[in-house]
N, C-alpha and C. Protein backbone atom coordinates (compact mmCIF):
# COMPACT_ATOMS: atom_id res chain seq x y z
N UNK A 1 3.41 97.27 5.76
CA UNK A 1 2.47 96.23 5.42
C UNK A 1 1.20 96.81 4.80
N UNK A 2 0.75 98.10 5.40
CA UNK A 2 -0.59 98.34 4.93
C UNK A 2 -0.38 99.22 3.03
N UNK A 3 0.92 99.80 2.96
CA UNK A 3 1.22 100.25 2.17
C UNK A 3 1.85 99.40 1.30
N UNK A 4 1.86 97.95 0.96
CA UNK A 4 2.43 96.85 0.61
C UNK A 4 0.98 96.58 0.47
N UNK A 5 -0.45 96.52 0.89
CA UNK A 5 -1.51 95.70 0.44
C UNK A 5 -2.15 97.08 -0.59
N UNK A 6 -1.75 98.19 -0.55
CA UNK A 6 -2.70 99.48 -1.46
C UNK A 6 -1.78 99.10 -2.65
N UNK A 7 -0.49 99.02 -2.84
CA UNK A 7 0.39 98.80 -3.89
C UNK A 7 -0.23 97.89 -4.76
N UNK A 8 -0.15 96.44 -3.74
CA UNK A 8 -0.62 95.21 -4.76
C UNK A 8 -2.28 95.66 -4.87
N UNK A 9 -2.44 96.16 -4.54
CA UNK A 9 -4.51 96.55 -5.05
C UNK A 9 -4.24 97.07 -6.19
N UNK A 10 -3.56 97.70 -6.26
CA UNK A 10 -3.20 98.98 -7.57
C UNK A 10 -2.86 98.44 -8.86
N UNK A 11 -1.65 96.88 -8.66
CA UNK A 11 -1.26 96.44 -9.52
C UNK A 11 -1.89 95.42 -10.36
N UNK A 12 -2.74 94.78 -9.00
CA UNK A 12 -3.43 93.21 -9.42
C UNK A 12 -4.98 93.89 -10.40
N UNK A 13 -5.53 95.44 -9.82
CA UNK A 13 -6.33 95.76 -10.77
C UNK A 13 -5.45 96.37 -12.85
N UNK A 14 -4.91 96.92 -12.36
CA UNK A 14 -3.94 96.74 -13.81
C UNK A 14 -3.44 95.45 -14.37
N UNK A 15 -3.35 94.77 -13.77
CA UNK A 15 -2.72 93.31 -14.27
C UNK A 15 -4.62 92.85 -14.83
N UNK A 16 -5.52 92.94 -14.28
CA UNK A 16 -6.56 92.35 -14.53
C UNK A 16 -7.16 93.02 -15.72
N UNK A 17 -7.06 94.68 -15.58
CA UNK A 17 -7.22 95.35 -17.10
C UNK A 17 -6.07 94.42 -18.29
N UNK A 18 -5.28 94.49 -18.11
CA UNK A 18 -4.32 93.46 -18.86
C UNK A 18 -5.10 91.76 -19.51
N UNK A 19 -5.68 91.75 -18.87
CA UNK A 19 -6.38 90.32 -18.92
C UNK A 19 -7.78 90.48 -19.49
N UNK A 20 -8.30 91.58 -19.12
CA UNK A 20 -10.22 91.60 -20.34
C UNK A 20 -9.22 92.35 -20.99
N UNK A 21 -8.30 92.98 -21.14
CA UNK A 21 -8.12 93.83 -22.82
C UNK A 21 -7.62 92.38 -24.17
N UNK A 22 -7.04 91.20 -22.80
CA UNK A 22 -7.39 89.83 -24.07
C UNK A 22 -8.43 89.11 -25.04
N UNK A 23 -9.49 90.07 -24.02
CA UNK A 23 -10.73 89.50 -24.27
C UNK A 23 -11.66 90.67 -25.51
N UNK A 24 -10.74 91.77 -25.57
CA UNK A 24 -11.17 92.77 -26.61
C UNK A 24 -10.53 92.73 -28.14
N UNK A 25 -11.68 92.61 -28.86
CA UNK A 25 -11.26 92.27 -30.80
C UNK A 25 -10.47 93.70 -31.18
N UNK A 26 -9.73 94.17 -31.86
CA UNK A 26 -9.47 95.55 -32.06
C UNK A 26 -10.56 96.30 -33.27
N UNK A 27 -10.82 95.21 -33.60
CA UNK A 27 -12.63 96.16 -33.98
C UNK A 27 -13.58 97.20 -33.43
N UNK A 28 -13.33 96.83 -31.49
CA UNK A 28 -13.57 97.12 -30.87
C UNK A 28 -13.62 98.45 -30.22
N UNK A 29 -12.31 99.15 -30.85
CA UNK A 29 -10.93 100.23 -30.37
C UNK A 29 -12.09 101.53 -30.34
N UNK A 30 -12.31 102.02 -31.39
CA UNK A 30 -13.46 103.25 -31.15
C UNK A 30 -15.02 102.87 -30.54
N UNK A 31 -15.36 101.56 -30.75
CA UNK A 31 -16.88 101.94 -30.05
C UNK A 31 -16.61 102.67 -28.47
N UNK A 32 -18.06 102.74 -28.24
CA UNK A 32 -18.63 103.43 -27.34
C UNK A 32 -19.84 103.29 -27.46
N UNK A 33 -20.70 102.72 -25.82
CA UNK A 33 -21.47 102.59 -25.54
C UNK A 33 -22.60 103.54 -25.59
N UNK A 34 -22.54 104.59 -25.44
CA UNK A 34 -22.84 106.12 -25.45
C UNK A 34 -22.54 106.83 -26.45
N UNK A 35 -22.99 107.95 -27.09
CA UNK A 35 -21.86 109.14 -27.90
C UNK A 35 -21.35 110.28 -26.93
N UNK A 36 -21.79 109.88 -25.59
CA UNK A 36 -20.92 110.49 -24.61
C UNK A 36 -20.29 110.02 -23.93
N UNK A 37 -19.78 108.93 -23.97
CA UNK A 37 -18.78 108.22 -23.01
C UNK A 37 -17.68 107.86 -23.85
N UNK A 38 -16.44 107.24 -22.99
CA UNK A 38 -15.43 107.12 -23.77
C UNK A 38 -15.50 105.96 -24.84
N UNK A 39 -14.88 105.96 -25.61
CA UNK A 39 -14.73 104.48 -26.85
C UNK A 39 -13.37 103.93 -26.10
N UNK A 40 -13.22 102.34 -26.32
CA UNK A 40 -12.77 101.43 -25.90
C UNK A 40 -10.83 101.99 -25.20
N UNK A 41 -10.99 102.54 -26.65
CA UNK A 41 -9.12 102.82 -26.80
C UNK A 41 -8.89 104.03 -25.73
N UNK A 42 -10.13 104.92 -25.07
CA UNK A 42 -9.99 106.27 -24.42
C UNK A 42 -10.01 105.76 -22.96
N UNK A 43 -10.76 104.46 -22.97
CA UNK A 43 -10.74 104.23 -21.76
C UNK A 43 -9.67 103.26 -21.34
N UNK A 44 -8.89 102.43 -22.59
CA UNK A 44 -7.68 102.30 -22.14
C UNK A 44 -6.46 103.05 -21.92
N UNK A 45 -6.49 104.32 -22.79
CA UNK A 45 -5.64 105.48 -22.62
C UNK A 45 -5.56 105.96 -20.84
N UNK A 46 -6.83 106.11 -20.43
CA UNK A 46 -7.23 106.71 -19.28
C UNK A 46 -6.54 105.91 -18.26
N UNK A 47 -6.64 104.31 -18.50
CA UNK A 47 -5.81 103.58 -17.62
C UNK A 47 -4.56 103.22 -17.42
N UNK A 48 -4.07 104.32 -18.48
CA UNK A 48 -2.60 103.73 -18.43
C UNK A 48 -1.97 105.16 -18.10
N UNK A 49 -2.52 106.08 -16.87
CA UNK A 49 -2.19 107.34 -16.93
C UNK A 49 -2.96 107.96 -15.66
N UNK A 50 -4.06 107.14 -15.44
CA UNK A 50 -4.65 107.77 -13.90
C UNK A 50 -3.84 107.82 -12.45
N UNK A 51 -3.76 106.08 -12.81
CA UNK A 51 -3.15 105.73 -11.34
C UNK A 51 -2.05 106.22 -10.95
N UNK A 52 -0.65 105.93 -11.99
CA UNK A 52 0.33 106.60 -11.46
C UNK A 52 0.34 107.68 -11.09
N UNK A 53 -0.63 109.36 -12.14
CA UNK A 53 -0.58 110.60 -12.16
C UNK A 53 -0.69 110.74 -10.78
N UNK A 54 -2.19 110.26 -10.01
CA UNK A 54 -2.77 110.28 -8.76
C UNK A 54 -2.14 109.71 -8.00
N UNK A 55 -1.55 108.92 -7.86
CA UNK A 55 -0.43 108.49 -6.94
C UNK A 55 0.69 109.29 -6.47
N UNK A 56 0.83 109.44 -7.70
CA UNK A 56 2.13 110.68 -7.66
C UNK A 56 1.88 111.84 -6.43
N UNK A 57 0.60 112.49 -7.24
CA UNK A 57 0.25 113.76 -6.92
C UNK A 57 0.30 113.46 -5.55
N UNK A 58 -0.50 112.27 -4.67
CA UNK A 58 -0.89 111.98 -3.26
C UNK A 58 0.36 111.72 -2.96
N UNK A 59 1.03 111.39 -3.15
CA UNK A 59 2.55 111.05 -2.33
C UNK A 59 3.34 112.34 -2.38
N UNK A 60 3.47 112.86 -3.58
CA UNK A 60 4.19 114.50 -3.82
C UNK A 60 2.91 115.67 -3.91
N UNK A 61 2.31 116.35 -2.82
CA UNK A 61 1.51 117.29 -4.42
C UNK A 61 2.54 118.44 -4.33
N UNK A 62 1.95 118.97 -5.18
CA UNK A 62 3.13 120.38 -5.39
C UNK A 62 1.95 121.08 -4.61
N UNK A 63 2.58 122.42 -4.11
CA UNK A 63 1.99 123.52 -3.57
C UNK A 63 1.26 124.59 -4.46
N UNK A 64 1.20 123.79 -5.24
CA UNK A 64 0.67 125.02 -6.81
C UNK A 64 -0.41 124.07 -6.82
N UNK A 65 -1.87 124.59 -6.71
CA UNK A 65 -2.70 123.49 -7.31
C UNK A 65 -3.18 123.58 -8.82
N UNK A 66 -2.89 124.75 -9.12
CA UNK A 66 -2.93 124.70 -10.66
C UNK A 66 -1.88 123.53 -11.66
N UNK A 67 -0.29 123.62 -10.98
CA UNK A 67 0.34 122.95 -11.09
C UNK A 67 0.33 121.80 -10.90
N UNK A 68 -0.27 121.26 -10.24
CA UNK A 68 -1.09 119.81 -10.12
C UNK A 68 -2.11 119.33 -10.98
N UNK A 69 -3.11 120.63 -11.68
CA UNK A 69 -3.81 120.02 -12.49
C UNK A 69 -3.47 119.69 -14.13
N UNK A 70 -2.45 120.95 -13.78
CA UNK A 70 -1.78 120.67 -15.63
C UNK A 70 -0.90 119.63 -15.58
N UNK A 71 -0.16 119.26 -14.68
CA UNK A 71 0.28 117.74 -14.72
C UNK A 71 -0.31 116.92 -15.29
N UNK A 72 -1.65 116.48 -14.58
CA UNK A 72 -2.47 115.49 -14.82
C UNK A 72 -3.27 115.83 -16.46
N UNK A 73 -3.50 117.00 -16.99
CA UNK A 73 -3.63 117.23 -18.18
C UNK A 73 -2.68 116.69 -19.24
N UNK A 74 -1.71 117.15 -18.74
CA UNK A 74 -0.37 116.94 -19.61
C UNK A 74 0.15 115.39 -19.72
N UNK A 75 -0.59 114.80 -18.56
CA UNK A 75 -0.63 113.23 -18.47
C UNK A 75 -1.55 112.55 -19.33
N UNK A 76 -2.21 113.59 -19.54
CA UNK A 76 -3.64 112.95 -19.76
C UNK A 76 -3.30 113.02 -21.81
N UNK A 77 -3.22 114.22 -22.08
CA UNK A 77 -2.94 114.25 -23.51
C UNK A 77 -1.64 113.18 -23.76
N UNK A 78 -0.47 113.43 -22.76
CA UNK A 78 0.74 112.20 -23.45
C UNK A 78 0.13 110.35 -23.75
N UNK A 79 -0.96 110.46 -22.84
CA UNK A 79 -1.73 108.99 -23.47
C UNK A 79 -2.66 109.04 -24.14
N UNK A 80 -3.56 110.51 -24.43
CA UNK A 80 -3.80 110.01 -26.05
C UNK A 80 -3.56 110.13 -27.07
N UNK A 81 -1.86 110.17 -27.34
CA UNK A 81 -1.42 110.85 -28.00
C UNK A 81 -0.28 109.18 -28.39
N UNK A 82 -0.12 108.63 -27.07
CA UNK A 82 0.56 107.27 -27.47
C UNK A 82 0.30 106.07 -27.10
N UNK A 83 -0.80 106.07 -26.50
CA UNK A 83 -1.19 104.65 -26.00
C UNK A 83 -2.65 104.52 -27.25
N UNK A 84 -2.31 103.22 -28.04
CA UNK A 84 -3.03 102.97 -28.44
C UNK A 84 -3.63 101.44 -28.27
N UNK A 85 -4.59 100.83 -29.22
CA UNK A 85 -5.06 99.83 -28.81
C UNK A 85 -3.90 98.66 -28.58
N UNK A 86 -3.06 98.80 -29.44
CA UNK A 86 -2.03 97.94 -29.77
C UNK A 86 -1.14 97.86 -28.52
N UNK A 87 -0.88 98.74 -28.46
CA UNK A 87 0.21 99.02 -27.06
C UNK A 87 0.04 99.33 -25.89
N UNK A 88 -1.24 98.65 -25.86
CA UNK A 88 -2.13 99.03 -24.20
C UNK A 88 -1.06 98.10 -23.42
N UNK A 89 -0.55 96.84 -23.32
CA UNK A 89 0.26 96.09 -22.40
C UNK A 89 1.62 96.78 -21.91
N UNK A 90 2.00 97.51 -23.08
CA UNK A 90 3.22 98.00 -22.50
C UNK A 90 3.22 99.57 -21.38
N UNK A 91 1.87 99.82 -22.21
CA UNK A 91 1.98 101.14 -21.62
C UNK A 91 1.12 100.71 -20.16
N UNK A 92 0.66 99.71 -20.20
CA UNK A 92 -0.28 99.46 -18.60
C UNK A 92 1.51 99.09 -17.83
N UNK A 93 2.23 98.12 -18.50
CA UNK A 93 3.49 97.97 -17.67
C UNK A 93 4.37 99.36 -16.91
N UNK A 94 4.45 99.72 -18.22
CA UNK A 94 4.93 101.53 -17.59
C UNK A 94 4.22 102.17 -16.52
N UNK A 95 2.62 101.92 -16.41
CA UNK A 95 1.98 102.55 -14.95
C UNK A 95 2.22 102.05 -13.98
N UNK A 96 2.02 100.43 -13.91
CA UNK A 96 2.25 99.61 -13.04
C UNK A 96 3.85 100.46 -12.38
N UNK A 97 4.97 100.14 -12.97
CA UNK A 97 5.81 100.42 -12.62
C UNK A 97 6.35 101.79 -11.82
N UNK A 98 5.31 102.50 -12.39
CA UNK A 98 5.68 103.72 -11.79
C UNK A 98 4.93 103.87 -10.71
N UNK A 99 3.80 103.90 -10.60
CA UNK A 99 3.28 103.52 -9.47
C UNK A 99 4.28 102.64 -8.31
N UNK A 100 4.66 101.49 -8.57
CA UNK A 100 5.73 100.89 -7.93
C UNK A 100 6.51 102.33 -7.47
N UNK A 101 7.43 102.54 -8.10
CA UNK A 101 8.44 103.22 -7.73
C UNK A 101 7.84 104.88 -6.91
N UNK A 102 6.45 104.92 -7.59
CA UNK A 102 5.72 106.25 -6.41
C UNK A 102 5.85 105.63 -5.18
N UNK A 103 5.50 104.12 -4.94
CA UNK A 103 5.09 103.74 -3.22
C UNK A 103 6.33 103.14 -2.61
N UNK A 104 7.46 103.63 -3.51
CA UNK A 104 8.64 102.56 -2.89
C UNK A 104 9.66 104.04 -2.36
N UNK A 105 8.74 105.34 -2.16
CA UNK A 105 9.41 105.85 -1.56
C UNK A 105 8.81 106.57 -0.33
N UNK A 106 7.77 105.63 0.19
CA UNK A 106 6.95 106.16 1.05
C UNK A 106 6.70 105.17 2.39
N UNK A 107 6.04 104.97 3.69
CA UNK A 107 6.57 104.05 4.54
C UNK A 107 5.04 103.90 5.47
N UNK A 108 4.80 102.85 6.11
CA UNK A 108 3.54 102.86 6.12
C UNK A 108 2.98 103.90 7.31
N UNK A 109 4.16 104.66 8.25
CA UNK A 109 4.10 106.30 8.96
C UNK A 109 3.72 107.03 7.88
N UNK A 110 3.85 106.93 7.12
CA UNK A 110 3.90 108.44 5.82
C UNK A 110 2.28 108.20 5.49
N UNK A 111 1.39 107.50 5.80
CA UNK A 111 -0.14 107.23 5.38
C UNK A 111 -0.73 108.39 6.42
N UNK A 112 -0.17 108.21 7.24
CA UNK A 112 -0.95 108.85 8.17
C UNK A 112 -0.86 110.92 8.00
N UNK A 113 0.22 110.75 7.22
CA UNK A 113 0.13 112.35 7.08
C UNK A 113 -0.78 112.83 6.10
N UNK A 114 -0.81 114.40 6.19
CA UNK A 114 -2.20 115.23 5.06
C UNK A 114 -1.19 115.69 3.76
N UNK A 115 -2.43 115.12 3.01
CA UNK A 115 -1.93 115.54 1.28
C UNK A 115 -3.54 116.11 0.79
N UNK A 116 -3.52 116.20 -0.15
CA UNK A 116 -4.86 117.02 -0.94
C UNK A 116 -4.90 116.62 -2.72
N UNK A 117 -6.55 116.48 -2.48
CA UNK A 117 -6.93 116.16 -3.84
C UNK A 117 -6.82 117.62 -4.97
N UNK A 118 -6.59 117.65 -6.26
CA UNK A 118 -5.89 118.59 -6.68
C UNK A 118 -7.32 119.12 -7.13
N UNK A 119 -8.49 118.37 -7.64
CA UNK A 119 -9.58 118.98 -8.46
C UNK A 119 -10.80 119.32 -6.81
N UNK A 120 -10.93 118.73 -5.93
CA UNK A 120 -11.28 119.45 -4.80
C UNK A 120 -10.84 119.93 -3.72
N UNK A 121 -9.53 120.09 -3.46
CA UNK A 121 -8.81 120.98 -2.97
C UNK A 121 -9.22 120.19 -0.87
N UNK A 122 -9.91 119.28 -0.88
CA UNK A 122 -9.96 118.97 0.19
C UNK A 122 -8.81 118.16 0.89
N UNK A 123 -8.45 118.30 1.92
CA UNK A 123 -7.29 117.57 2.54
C UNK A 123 -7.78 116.05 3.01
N UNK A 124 -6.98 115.16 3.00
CA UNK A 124 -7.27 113.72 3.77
C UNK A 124 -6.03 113.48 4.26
N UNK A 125 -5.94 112.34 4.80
CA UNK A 125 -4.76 111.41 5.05
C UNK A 125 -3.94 110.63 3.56
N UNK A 126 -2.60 110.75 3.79
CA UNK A 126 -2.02 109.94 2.39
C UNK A 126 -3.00 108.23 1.99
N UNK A 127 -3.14 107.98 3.16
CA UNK A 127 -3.66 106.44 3.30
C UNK A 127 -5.13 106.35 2.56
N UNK A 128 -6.34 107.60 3.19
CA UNK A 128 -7.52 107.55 2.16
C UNK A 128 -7.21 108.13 0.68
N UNK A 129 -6.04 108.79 0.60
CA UNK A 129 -6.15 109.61 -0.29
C UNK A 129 -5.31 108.31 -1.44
N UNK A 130 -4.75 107.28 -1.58
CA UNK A 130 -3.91 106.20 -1.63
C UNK A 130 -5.06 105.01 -1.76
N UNK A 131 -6.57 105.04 -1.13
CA UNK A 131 -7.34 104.16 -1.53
C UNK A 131 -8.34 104.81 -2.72
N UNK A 132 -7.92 106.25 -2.27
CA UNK A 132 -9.10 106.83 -3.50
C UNK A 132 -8.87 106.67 -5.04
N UNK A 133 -7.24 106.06 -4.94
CA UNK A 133 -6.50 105.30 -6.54
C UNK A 133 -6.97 103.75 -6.71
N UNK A 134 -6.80 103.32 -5.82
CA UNK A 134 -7.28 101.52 -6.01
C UNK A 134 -9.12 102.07 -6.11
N UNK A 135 -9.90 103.05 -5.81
CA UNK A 135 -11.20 103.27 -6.33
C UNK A 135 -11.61 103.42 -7.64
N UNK A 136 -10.84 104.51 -7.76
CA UNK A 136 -10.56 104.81 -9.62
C UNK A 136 -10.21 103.82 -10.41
N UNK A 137 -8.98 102.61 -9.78
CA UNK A 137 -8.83 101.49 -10.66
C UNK A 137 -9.73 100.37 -10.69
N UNK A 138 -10.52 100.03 -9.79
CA UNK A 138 -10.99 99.03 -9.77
C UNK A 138 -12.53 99.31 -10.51
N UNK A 139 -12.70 100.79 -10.61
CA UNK A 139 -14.11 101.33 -11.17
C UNK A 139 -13.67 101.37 -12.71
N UNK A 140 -12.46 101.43 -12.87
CA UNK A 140 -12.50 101.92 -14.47
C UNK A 140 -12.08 100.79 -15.40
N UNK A 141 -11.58 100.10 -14.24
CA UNK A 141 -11.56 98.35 -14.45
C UNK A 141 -12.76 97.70 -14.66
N UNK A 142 -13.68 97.52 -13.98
CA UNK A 142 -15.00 97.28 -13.91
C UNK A 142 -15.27 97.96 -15.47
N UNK A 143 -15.60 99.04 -15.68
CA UNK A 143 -16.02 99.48 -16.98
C UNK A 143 -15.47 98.76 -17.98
N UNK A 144 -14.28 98.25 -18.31
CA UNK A 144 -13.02 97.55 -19.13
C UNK A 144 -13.91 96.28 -19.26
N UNK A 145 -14.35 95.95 -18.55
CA UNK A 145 -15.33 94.32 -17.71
C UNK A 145 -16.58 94.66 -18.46
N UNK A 146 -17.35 95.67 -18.63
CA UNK A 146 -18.26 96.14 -18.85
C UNK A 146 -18.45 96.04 -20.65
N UNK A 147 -17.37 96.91 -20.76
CA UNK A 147 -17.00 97.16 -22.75
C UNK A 147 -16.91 95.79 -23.22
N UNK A 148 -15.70 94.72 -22.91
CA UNK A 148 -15.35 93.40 -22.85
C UNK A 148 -17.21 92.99 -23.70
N UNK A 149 -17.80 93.10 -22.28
CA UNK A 149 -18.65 91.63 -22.00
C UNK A 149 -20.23 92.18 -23.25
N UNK A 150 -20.30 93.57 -23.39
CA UNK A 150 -20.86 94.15 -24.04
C UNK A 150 -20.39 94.13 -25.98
N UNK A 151 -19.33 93.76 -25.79
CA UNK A 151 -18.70 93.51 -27.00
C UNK A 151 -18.89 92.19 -27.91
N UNK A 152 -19.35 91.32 -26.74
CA UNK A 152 -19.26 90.10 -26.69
C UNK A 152 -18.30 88.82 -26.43
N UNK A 153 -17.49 89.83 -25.53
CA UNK A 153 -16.23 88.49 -24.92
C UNK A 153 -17.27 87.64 -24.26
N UNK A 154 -16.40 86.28 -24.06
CA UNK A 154 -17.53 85.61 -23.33
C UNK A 154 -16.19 85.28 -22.24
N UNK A 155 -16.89 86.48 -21.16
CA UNK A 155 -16.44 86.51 -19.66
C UNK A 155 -17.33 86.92 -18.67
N UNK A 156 -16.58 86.17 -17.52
CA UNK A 156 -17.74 86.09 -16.02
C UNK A 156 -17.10 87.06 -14.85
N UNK A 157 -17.19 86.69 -13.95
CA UNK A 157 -16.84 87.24 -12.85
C UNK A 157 -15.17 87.55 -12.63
N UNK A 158 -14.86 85.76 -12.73
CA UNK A 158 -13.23 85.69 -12.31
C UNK A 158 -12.33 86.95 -13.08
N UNK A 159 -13.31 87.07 -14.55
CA UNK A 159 -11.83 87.56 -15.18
C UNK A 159 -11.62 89.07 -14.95
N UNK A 160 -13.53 89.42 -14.31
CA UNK A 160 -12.81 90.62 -13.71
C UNK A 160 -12.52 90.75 -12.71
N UNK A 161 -12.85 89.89 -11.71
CA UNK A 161 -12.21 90.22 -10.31
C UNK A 161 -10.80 89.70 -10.06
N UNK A 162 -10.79 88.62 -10.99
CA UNK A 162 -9.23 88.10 -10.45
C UNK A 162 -8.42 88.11 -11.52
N UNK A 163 -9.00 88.24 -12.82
CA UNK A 163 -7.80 88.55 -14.15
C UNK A 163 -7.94 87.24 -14.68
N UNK A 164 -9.02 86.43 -14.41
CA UNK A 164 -8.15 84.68 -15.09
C UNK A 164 -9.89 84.33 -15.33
N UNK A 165 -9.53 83.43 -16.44
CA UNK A 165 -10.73 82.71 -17.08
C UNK A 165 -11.41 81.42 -16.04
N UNK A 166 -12.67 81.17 -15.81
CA UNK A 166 -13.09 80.53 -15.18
C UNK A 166 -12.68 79.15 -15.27
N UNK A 167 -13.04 77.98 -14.29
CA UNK A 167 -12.24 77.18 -14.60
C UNK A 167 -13.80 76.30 -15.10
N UNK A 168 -13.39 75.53 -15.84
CA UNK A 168 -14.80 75.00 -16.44
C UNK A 168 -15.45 73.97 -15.46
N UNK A 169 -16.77 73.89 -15.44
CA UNK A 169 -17.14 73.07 -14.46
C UNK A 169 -17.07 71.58 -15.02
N UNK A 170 -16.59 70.80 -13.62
CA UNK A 170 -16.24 69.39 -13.76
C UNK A 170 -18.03 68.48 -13.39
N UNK A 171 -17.97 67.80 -14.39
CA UNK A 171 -19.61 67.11 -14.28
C UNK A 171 -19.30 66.07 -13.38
N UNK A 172 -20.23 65.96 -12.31
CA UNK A 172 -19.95 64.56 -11.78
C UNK A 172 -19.87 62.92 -12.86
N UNK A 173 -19.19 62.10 -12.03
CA UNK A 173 -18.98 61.02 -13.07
C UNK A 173 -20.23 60.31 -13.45
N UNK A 174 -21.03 60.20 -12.73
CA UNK A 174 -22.42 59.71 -12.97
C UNK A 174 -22.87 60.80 -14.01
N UNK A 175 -23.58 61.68 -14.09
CA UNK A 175 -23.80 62.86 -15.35
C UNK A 175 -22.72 61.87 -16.43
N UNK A 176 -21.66 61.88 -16.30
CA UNK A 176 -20.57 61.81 -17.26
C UNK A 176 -20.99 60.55 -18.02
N UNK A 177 -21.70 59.29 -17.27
CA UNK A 177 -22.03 57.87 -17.72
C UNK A 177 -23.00 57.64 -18.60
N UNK A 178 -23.67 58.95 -18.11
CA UNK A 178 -25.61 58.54 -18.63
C UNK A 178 -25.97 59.15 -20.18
């Protein structure tokens, strides 16, 4: 059950990147807020390649921590190398999924055992180490929310917290008469 509510955290924030990237023009694809931060398309690259990598790693790491980091390198260049603005949906489907299939081999006993972060080498439990991915998604999501609304989508809260357009407000019928 508890490993059934980190899953759907994982997915419903990717499903919601899915939903402001509706809200992004592809005009959009290289800005950047900064000339040091990522442009639109880097930070969708990034999302279609964190969660699963880190998932992975926390459910499997290898005993090599070098080998853990060139993974995530090697993850990291295969999406910017093919996820582009165009094909952000499919390639967010491909994380989603894999992710799926990282937590569909794990049981909600298996949270409680020690795994390790690969870039600080500190040990946790699978379970914090399993929320420290729904952190990363929901923060880099938020940014997605951020680019969006800075771009000039015209979006509020819902669409980043829950993925869906607000529902318009209903005027009372009196307002409605006068």
């Amino acid at each position: 059950m508890i490993k059934e509510s980190l899953l759907k955290s994982c997915i419903q924030d990717l499903a919601n990147c899915q939903h402001l990237y509706t809200k992004l023009d592809i005009s959009q694809a290289d800005w950047r807020p900064r000339e040091n931060m990522r442009s639109t398309v880097e930070l969708l690259q990034y999302l279609c390649f964190i969660g699963g990598t880190m998932t992975k790693h926390f459910i499997n790491p290898p005993t090599d921590h070098e080998a853990a980091r060139n993974t995530y390198r090697t993850n990291s260049t295969e999406a910017k190398e093919t996820v582009t603005f165009e094909n952000f949906n499919d390639a967010i489907e491909r994380e989603k999924n894999a992710i799926r299939e990282a937590y569909s081999g794990i049981t909600d006993a298996d949270l409680s055992r020690t795994t390790y972060h690969m870039w600080t080498n500190e040990e946790s439990s699978l379970f914090d180490s399993l929320l420290t991915v729904t952190k990363y998604l929901t923060a880099y999501r938020h940014q997605l929310f951020l680019y969006a609304k800075m771009g000039g989508a015209q979006i509020s809260t819902p669409n980043n917290w829950y993925g869906m357009d607000p529902k318009p407000v209903q005027k009372p019928a009196a307002a409605v008469a006068a």
